[in-house]
N, C-alpha and C. Protein backbone atom coordinates (compact mmCIF):
# COMPACT_ATOMS: atom_id res chain seq x y z
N UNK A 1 29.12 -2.33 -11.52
CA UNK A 1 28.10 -1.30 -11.59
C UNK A 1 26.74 -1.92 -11.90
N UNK A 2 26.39 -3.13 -12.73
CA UNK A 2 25.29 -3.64 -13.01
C UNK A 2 24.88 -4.20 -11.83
N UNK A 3 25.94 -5.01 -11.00
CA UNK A 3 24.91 -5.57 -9.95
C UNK A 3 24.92 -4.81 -9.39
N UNK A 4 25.05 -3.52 -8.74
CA UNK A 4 24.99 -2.72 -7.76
C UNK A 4 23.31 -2.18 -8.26
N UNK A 5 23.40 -1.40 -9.84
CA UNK A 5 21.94 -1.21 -9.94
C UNK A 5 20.90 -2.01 -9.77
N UNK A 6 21.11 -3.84 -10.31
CA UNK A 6 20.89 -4.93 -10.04
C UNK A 6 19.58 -4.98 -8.43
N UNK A 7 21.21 -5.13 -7.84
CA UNK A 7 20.39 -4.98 -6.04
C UNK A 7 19.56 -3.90 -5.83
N UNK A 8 20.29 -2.61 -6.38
CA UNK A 8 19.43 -1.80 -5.86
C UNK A 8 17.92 -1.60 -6.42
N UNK A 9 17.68 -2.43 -7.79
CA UNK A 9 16.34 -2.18 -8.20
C UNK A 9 15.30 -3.31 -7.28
N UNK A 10 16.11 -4.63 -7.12
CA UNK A 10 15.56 -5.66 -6.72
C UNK A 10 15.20 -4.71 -5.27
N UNK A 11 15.72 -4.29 -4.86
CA UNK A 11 15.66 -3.45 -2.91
C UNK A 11 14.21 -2.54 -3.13
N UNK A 12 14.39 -1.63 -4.42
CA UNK A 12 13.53 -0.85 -4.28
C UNK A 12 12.02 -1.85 -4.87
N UNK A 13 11.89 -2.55 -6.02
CA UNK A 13 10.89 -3.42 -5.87
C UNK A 13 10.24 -4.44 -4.18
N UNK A 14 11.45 -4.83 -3.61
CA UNK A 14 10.85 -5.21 -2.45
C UNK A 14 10.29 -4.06 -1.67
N UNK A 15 11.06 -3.05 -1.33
CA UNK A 15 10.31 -2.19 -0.34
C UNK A 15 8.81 -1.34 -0.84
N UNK A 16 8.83 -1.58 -2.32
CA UNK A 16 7.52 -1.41 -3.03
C UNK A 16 6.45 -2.37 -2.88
N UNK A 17 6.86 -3.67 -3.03
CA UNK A 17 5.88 -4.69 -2.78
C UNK A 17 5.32 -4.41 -1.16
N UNK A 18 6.40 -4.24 -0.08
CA UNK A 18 6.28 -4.53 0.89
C UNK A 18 5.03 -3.63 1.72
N UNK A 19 5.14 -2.44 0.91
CA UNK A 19 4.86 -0.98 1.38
C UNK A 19 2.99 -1.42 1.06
N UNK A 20 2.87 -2.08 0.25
CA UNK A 20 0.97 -2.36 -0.38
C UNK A 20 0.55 -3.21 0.46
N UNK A 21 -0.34 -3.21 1.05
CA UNK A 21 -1.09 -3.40 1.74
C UNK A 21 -2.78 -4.15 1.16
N UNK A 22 -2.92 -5.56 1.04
CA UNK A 22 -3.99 -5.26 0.18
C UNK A 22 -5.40 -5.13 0.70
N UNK A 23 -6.62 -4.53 0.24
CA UNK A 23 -7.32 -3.85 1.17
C UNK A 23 -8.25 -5.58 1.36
N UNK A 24 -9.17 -4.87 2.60
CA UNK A 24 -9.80 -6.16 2.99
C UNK A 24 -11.25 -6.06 2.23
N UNK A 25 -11.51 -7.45 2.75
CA UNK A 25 -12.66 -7.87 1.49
C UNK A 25 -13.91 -7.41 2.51
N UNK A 26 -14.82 -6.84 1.86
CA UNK A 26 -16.08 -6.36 3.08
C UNK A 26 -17.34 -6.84 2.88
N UNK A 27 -17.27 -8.04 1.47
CA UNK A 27 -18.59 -8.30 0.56
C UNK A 27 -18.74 -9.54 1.37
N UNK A 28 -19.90 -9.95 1.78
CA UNK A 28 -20.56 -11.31 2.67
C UNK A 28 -20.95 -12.06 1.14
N UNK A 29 -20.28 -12.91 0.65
CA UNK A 29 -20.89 -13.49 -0.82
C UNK A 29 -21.63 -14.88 -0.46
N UNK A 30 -22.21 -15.00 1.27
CA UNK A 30 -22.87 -16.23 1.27
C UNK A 30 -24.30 -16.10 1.81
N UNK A 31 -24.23 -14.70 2.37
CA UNK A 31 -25.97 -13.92 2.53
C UNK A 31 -26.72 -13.77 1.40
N UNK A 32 -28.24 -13.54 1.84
CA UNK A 32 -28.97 -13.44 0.61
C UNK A 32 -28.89 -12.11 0.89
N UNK A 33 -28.71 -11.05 -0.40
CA UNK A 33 -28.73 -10.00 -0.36
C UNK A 33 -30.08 -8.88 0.50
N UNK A 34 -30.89 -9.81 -0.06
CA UNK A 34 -32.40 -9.54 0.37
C UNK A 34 -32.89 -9.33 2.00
N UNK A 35 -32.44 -10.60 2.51
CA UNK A 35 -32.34 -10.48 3.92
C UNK A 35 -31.36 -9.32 4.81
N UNK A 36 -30.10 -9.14 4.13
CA UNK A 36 -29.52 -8.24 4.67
C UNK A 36 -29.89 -6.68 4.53
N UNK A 37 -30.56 -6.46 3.34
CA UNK A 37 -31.01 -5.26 3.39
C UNK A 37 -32.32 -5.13 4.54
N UNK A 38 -33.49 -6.07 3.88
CA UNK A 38 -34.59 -6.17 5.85
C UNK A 38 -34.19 -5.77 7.04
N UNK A 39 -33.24 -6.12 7.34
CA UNK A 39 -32.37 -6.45 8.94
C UNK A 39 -31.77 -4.54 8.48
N UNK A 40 -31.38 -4.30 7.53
CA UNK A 40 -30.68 -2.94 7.75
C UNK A 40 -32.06 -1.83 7.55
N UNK A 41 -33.06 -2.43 7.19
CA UNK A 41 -34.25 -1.31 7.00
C UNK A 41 -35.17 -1.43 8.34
N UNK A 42 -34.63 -2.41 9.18
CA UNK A 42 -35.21 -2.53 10.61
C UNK A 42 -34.58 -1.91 11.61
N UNK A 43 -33.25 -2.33 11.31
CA UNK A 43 -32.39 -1.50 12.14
C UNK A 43 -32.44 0.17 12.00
N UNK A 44 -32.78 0.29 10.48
CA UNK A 44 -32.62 1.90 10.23
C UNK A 44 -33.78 2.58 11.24
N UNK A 45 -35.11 1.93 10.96
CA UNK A 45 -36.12 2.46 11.72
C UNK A 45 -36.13 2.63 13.01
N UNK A 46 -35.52 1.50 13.46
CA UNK A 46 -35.28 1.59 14.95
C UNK A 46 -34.15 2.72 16.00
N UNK A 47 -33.61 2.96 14.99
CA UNK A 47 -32.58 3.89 14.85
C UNK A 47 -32.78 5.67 14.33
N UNK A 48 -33.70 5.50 13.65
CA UNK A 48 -34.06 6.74 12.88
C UNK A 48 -33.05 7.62 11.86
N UNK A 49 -32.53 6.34 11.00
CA UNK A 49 -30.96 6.34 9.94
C UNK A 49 -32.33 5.96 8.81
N UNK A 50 -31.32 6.26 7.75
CA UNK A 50 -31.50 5.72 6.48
C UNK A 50 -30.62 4.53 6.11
N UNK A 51 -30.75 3.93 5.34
CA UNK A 51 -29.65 3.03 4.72
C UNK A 51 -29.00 3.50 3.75
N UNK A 52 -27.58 3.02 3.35
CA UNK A 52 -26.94 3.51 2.23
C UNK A 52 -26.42 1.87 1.96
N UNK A 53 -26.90 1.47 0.86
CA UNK A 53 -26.57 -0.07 0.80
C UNK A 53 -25.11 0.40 -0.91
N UNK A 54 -24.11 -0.11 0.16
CA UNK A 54 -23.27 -0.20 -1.38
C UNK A 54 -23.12 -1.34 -2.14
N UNK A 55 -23.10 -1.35 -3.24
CA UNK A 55 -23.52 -2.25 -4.06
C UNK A 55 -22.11 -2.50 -4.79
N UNK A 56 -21.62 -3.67 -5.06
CA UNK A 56 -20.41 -3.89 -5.40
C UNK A 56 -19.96 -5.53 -5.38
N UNK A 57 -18.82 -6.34 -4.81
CA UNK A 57 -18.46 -7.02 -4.61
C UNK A 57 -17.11 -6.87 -4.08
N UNK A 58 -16.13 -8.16 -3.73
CA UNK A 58 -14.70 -8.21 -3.58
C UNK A 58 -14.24 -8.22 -4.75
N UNK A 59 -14.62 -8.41 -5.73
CA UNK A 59 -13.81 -8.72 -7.23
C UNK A 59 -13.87 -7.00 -7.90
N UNK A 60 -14.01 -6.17 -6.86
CA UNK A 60 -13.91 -4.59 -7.53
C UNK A 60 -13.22 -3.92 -6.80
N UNK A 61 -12.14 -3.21 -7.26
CA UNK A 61 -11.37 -2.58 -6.53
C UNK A 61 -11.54 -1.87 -6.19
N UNK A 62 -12.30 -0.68 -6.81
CA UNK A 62 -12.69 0.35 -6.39
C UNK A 62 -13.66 0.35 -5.12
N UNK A 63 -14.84 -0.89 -5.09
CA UNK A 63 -15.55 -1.13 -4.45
C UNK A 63 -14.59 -1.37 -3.03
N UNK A 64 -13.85 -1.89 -2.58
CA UNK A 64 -12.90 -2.23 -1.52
C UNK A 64 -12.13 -0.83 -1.13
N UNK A 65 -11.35 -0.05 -2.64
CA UNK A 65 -10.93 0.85 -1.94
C UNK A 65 -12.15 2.17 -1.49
N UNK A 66 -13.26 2.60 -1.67
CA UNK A 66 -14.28 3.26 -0.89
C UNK A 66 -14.36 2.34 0.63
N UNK A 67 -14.50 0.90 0.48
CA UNK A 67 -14.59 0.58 2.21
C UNK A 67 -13.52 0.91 2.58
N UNK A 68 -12.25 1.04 2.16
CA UNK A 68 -11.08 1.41 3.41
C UNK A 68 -10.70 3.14 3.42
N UNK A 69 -11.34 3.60 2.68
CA UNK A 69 -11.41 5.30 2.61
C UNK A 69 -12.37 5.50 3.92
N UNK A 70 -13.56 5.02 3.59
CA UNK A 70 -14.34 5.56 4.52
C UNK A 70 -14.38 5.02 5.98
N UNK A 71 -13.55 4.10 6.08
CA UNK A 71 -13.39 3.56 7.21
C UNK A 71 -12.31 4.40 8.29
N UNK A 72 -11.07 4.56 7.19
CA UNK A 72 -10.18 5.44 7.40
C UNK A 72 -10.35 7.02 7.90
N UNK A 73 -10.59 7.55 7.09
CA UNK A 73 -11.34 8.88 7.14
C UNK A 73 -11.90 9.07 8.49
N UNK A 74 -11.81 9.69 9.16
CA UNK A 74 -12.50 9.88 10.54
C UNK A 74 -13.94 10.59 10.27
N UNK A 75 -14.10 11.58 9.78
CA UNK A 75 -15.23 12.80 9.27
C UNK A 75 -16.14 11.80 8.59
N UNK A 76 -15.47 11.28 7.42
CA UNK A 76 -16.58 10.30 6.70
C UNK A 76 -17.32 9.28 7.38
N UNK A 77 -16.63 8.72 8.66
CA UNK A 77 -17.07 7.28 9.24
C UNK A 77 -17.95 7.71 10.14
N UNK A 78 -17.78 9.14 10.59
CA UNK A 78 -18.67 9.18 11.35
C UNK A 78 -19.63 9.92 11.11
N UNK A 79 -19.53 10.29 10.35
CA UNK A 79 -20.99 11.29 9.43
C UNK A 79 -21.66 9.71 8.70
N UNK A 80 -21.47 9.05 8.47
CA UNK A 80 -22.10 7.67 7.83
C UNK A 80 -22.57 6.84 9.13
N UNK A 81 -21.69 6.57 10.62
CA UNK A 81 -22.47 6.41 11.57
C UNK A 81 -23.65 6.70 12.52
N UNK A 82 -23.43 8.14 12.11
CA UNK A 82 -24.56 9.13 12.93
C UNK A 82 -25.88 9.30 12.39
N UNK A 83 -25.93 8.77 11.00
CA UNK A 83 -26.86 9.16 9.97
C UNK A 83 -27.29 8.22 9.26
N UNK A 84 -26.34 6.89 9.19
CA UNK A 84 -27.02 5.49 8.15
C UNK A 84 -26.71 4.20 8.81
N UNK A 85 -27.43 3.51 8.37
CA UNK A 85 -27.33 1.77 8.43
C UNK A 85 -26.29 1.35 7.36
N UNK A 86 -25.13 1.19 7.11
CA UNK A 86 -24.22 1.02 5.94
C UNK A 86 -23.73 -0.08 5.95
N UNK A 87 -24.31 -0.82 4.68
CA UNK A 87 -23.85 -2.47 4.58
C UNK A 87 -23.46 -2.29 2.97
N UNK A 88 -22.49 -3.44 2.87
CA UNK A 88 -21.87 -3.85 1.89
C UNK A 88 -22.91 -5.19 0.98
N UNK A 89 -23.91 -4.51 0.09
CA UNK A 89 -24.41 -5.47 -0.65
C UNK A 89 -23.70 -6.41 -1.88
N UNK A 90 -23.32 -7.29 -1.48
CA UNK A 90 -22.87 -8.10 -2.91
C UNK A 90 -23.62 -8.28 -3.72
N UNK A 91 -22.85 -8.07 -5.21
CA UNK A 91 -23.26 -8.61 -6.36
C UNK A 91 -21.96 -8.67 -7.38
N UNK A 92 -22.43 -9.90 -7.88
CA UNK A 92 -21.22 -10.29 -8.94
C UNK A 92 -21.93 -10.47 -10.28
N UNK A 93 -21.73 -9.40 -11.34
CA UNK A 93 -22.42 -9.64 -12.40
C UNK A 93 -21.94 -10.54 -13.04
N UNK A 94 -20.55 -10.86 -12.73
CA UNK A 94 -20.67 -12.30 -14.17
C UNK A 94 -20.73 -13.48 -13.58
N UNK A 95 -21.31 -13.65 -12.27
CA UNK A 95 -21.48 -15.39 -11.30
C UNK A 95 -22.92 -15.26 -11.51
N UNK A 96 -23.10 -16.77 -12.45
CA UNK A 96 -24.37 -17.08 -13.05
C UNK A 96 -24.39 -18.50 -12.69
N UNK A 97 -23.86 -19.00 -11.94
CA UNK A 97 -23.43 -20.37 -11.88
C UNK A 97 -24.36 -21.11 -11.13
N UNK A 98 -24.93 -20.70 -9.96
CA UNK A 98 -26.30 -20.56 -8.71
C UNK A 98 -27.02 -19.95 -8.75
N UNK A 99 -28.09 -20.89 -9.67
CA UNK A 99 -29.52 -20.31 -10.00
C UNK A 99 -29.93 -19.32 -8.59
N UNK A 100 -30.08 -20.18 -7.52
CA UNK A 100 -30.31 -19.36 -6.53
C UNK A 100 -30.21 -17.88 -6.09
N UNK A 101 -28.99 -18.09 -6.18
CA UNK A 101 -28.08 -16.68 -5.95
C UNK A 101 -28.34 -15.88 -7.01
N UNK A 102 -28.44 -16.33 -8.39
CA UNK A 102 -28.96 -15.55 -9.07
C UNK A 102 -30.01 -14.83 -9.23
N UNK A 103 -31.27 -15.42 -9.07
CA UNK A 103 -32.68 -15.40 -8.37
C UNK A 103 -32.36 -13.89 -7.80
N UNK A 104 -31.77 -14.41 -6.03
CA UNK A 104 -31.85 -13.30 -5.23
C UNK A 104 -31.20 -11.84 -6.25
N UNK A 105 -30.27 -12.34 -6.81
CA UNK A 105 -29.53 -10.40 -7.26
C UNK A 105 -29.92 -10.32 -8.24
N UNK A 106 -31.34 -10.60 -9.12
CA UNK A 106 -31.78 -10.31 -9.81
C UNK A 106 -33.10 -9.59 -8.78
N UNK A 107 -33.58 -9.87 -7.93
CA UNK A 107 -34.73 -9.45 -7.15
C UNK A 107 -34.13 -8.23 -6.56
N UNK A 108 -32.46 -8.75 -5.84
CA UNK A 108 -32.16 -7.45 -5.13
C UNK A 108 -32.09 -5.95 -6.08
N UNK A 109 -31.38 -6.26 -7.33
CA UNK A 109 -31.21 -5.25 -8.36
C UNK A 109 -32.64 -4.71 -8.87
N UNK A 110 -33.89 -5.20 -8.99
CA UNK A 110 -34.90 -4.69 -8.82
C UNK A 110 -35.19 -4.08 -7.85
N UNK A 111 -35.15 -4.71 -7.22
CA UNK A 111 -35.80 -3.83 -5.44
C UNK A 111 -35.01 -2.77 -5.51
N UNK A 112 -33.69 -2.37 -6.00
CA UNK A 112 -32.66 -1.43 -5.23
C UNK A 112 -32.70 -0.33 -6.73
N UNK A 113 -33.53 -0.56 -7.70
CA UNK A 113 -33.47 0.52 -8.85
C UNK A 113 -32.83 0.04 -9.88
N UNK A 114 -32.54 -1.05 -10.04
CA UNK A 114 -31.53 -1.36 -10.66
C UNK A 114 -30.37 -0.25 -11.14
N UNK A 115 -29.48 -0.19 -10.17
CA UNK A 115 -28.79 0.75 -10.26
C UNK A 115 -27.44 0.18 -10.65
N UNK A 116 -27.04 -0.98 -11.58
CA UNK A 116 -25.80 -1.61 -11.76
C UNK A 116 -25.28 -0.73 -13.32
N UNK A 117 -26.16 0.39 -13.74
CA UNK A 117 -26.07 1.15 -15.14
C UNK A 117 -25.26 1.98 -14.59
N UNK A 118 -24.94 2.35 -13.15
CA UNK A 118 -24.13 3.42 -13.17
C UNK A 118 -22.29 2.92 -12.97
N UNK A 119 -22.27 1.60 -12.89
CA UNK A 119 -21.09 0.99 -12.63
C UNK A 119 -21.17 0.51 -11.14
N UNK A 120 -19.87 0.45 -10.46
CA UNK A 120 -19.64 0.02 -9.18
C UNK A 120 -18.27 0.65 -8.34
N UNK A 121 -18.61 0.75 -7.30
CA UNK A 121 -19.24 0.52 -6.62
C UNK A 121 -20.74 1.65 -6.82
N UNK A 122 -21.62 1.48 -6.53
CA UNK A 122 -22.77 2.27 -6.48
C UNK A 122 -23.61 2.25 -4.81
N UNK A 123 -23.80 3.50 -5.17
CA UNK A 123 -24.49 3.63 -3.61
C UNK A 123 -26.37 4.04 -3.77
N UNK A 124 -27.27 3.44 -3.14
CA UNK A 124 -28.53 3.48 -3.11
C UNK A 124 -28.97 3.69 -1.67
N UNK A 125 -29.34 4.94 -1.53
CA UNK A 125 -29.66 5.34 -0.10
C UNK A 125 -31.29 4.86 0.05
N UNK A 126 -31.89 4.10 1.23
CA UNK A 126 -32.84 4.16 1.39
C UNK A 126 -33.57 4.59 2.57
N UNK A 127 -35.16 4.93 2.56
CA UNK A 127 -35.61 5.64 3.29
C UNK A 127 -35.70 4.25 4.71
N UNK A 128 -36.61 4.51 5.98
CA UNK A 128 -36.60 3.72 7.11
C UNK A 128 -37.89 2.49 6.43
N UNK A 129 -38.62 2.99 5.71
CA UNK A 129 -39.61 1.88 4.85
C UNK A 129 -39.04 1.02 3.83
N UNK A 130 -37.81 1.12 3.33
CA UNK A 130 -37.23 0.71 1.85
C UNK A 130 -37.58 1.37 0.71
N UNK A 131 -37.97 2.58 0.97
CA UNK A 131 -37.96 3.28 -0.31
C UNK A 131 -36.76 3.57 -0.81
N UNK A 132 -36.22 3.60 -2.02
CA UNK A 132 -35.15 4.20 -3.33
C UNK A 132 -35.23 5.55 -2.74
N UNK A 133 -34.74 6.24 -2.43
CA UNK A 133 -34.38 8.13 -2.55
C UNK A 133 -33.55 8.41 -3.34
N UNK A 134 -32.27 7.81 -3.42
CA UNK A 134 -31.15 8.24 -4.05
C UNK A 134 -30.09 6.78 -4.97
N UNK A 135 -30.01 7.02 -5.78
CA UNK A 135 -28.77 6.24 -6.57
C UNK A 135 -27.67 6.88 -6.86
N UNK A 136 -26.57 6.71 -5.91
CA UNK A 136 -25.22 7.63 -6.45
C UNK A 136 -24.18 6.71 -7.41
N UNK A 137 -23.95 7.49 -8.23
CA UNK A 137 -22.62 6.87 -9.31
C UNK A 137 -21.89 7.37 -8.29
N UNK A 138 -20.84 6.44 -8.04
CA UNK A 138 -19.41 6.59 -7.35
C UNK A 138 -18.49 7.52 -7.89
N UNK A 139 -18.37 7.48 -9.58
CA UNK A 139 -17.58 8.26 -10.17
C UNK A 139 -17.62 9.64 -9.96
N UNK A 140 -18.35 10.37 -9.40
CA UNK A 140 -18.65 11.77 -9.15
C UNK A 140 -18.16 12.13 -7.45
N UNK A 141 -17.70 10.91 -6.99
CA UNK A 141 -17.15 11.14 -5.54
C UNK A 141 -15.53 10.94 -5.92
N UNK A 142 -15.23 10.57 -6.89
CA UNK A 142 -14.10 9.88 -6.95
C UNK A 142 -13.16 11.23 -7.24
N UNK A 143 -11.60 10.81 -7.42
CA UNK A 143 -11.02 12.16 -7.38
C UNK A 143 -9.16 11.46 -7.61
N UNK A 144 -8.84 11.51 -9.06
CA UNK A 144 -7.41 10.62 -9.21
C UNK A 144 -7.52 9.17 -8.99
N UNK A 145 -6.61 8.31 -8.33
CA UNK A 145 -6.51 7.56 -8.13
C UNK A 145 -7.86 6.62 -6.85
N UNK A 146 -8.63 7.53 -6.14
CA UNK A 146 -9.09 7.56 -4.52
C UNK A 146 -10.30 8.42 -4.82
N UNK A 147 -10.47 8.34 -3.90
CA UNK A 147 -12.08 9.25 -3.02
C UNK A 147 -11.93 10.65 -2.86
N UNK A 148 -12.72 11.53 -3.49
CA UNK A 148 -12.53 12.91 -2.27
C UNK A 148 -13.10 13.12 -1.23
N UNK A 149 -12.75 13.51 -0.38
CA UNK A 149 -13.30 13.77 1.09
C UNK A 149 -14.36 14.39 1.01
N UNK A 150 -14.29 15.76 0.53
CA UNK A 150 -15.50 16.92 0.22
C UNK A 150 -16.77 16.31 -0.49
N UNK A 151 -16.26 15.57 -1.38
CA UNK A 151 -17.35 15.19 -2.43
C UNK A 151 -18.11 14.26 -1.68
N UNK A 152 -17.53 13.15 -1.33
CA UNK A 152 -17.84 12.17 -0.64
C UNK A 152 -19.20 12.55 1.09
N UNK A 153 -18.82 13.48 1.53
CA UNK A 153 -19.06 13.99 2.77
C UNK A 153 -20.63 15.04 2.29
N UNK A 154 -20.35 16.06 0.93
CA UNK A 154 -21.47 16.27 0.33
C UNK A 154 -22.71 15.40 0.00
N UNK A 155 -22.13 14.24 -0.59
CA UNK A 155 -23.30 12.69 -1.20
C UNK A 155 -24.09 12.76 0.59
N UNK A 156 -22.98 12.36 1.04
CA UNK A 156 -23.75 11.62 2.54
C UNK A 156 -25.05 12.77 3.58
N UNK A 157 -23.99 14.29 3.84
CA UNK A 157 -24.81 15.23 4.02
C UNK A 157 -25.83 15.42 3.73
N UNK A 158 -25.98 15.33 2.26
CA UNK A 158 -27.18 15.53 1.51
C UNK A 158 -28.45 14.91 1.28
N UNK A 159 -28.17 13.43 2.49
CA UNK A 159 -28.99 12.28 2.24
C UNK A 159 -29.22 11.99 3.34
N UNK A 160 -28.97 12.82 4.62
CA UNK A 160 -29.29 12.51 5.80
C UNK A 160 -30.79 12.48 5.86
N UNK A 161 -31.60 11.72 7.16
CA UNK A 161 -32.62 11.70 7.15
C UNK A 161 -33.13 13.22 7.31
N UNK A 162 -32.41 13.99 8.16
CA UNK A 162 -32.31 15.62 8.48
C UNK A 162 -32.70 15.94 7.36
N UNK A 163 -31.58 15.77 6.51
CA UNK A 163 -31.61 16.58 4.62
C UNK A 163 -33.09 16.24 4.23
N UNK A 164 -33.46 15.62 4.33
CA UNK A 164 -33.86 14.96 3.21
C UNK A 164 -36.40 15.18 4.01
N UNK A 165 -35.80 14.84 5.07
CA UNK A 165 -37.02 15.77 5.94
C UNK A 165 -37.32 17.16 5.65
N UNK A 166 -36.44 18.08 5.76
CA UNK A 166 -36.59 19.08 5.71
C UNK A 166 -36.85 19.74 4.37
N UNK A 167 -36.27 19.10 3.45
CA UNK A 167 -36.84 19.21 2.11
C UNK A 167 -38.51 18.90 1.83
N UNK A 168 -39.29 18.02 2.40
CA UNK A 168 -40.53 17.37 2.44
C UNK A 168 -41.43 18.47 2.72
């Protein structure tokens, strides 16, 4: 009877391990942050999008699981296509190691509001000039374990260049 429970726990741990999937990494940690936002505030203009630069790294989980929600999500990916320039800004608050690099995400975290007070992942929508409009805490999209759809789809709605014109 022991090895039978034995196997069968070892069975159900494998088909548990097997079943996770781990999400993919979406953070570029060898760009200067700085440059990638330019190129997305050029593209936005040219485009007539805003940017939504998320701010995060690979070393955050949460930050990874929002890229595979919204990627997933059909409604979300494409309400974020139709409407923004959406890049994955790295930052690693405790890599102090490259002055350089440090430099830049100390400039980028200025330029972007310094918005690392609200945690991570964090989202900073900007206008087609690089203006700040919006700093979202993630935690107010969040919902259990994951993302809510509604909540999530509200943030973005609400920050369209549309939205956000028509308010003016």
């Amino acid at each position: 009877m022991k090895k039978i429970l034995l196997t069968l726990s070892a069975l159900f741990v494998c088909f548990c391990l097997w079943g996770q999937t781990p999400l993919k990494k979406v953070y570029n940690e060898d760009i200067n942050p700085n440059t990638q936002i330019d190129n997305a505030i050029a593209q936005a203009k040219a485009e007539g999008k805003f940017v939504v630069c998320q701010v995060g790294g690979n070393w955050c989980p949460w930050c990874l699981l929002f890229a595979d929600f919204a990627t997933r999500d059909t409604l979300v990916s494409q309400t974020i296509a139709d409407n923004f320039v959406f890049i994955h800004v790295n930052y690693n608050p405790r890599q102090h190691d490259d002055a350089v690099k440090a430099q830049q995400a100390a400039t980028m975290m200025k330029r972007l509001g310094n918005p690392a007070r609200f945690g991570f992942p964090v989202f900073v929508v900007l206008d087609q000039k690089g203006k700040v409009l919006h700093i979202q805490d993630s935690s107010f999209l969040e919902e259990g374990r994951g993302y809510n759809q509604e909540k999530v789809l509200r943030f973005f709605k609400n920050w369209t260049p549309k939205a956000v014109k028509t308010e003016r």
